[in-house]
Protein backbone atom coordinates (compact mmCIF):
# COMPACT_ATOMS: atom_id res chain seq x y z
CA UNK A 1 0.00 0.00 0.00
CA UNK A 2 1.54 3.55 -1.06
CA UNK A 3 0.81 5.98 1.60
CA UNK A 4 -0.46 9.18 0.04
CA UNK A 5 -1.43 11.96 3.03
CA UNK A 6 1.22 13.61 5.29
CA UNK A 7 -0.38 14.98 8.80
CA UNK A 8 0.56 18.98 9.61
CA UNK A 9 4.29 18.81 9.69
CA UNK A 10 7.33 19.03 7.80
CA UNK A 11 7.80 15.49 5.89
CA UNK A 12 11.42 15.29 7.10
CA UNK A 13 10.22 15.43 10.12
CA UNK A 14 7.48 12.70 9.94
CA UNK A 15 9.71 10.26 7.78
CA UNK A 16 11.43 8.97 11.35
CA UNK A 17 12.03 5.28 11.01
CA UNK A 18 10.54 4.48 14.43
CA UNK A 19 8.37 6.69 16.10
CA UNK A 20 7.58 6.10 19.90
CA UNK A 21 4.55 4.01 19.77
CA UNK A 22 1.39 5.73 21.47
CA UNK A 23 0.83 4.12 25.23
CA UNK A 24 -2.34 4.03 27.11
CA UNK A 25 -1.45 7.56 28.64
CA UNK A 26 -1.11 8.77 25.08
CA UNK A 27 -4.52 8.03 23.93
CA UNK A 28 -5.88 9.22 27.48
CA UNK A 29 -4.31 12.81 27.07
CA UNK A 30 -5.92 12.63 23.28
CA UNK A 31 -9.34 12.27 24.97
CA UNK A 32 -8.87 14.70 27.59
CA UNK A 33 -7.91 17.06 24.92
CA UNK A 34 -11.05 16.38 22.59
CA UNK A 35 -12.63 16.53 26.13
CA UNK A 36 -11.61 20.09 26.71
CA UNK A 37 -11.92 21.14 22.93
CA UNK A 38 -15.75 19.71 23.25
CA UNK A 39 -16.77 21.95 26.28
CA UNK A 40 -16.44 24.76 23.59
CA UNK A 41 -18.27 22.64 20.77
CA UNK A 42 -20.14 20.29 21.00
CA UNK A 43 -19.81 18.44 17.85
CA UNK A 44 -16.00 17.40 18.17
CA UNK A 45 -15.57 13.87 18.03
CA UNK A 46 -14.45 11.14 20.11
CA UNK A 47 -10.73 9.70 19.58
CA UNK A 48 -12.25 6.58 17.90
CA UNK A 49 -13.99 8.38 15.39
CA UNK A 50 -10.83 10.80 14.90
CA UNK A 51 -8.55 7.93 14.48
CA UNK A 52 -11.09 6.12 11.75
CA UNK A 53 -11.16 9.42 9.78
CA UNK A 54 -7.07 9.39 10.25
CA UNK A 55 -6.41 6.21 8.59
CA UNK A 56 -8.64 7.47 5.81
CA UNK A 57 -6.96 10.49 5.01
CA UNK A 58 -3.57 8.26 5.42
CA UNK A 59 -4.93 5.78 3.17
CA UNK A 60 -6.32 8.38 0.31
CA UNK A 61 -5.10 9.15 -2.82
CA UNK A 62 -3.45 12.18 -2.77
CA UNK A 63 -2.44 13.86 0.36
CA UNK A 64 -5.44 16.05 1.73
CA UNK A 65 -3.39 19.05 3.63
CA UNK A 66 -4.19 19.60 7.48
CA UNK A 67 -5.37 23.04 7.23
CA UNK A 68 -8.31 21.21 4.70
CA UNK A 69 -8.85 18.26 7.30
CA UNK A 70 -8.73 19.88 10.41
CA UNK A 71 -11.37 22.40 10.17
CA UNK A 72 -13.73 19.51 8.71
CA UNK A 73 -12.81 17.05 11.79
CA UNK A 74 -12.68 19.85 14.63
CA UNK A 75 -14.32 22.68 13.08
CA UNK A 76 -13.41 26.18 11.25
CA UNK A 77 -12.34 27.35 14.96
CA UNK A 78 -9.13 24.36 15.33
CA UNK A 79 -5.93 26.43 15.62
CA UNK A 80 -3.10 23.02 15.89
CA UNK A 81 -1.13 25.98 17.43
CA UNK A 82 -3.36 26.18 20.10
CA UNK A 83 -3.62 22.09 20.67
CA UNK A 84 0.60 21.19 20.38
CA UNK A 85 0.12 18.31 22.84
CA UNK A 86 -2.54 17.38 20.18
CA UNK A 87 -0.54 17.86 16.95
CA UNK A 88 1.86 15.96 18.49
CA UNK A 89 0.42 13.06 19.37
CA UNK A 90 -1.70 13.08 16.48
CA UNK A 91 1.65 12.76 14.48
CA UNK A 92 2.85 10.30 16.15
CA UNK A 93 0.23 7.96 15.42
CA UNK A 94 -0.53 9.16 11.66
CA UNK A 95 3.03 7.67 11.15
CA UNK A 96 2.25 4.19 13.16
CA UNK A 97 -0.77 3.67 11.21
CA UNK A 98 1.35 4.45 7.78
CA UNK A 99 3.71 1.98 9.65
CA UNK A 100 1.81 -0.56 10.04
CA UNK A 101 -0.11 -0.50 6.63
CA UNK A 102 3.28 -0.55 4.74
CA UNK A 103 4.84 -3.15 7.00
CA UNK A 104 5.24 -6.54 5.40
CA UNK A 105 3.50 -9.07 8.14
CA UNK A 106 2.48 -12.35 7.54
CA UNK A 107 0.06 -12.63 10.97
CA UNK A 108 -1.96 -10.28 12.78
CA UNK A 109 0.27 -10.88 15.74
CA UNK A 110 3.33 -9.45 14.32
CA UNK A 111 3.99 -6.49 16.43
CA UNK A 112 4.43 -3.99 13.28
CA UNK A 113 0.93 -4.94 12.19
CA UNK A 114 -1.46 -1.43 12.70
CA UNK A 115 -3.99 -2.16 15.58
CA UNK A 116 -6.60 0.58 15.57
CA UNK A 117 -7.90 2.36 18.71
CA UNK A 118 -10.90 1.37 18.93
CA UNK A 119 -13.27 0.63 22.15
CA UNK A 120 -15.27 -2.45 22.92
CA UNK A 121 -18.37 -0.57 24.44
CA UNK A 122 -20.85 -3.32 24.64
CA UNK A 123 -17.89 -5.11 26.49
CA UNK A 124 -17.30 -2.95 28.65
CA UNK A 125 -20.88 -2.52 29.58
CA UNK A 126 -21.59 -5.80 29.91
CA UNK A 127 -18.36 -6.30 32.41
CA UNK A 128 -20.31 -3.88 35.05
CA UNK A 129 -21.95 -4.76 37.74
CA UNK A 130 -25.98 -5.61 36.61
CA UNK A 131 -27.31 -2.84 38.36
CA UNK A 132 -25.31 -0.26 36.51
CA UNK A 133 -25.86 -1.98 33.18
CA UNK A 134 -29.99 -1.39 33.92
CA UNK A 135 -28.75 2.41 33.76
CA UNK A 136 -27.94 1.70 30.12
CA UNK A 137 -30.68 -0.40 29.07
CA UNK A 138 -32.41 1.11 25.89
CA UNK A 139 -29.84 3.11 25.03
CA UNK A 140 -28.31 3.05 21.40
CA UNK A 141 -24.61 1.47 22.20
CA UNK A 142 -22.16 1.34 19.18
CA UNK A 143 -21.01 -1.86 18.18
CA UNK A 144 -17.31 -3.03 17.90
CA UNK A 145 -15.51 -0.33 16.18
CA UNK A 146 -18.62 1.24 14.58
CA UNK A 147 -17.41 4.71 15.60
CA UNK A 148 -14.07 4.29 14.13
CA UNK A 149 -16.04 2.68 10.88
CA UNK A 150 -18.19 5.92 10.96
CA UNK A 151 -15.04 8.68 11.34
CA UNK A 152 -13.12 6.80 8.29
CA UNK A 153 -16.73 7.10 5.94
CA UNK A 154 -16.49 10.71 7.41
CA UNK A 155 -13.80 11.31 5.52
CA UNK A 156 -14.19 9.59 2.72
CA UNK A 157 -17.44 11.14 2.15
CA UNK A 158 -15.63 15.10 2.75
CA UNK A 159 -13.42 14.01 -0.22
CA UNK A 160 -15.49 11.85 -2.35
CA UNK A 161 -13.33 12.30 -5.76
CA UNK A 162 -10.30 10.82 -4.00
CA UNK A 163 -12.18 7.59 -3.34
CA UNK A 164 -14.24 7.36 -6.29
CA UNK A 165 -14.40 4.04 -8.37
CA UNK A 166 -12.16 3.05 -10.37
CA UNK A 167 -12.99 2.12 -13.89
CA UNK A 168 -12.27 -1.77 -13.60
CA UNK A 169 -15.93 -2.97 -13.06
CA UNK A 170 -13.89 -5.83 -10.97
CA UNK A 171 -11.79 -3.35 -8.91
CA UNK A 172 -15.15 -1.28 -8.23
CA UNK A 173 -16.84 -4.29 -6.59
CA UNK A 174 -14.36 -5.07 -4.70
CA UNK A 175 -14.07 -1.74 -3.56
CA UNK A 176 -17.60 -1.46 -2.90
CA UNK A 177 -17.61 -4.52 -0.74
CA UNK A 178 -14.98 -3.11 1.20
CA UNK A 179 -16.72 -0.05 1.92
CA UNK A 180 -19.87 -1.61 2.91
């Protein structure tokens, strides 16, 4: 796979051979930060959904530039110089995910393989305690990964000419069924 997109940086910056994998206290400061970006508007997005629309924009054709995805991820009022902590980590894990899709692994257990973010809600839910899971009952809960599913058709629906079909009627189908 041919990475196309670069995140907001310089790219001899970002072309690092091994960048320092994100940890659990990584993705926690990422969510804090959407946390504290959301009490100002409320339509930013979870990490999940952030990190779906990511590997779409690393996986597109041609490289969309942050100053076009950020204001369509975190709205017109995003200034990265505002959110460095952000930027930063943000980088770091563009480059793991373009990592990971260009390594050459055999198994999903080979530790270069990408392994989104994503959270097991329903899991989690159904680990509590019953009487805090009849808090929850009747309420809509997100399957596996559904949120990440839903911020990478975010993006590819923002830049719809960069994932149309190709002309091979077999390519399109399989494309389609990947999609779907």
């Amino acid at each position: 796979m041919t990475i196309t997109s670069a995140p907001d940086t310089d790219p001899a910056n970002v072309a690092t051979a091994d960048p320092v994998p994100l940890g659990p206290d990584d993705f926690d400061a990422l969510d804090g930060d959407l946390d504290a970006m959301r009490e100002t508007d409320e339509e930013i997005p979870q990490w999940e959904f952030c990190e779906g629309f990511m590997a779409a924009l690393v996986c597109s054709r041609r490289p969309v530039p942050a100053e076009e995805y950020w204001p369509v991820l975190l709205g017109d009022g995003f200034v990265a110089a505002q959110h460095m902590e952000f930027v930063w980590r943000w980088k770091r894990r563009w480059r793991e995910i373009e990592q990971g899709l260009d390594a050459d692994v055999q198994s999903l257990d080979d530790d270069r393989t990408w392994q989104p973010e994503v959270l097991d809600t329903r899991g989690a839910i159904a680990s509590l305690p019953e009487d805090e899971r009849t808090d929850i009952e009747g309420e809509a809960i997100p399957s596996f990964a559904q949120v990440w599913a839903l911020g990478f058709m975010y993006a590819v629906e923002n830049w719809p000419e960069d994932w149309a079909a190709p002309r091979d009627k077999e390519a399109t189908q399989m494309l389609d069924e990947a999609l779907q």
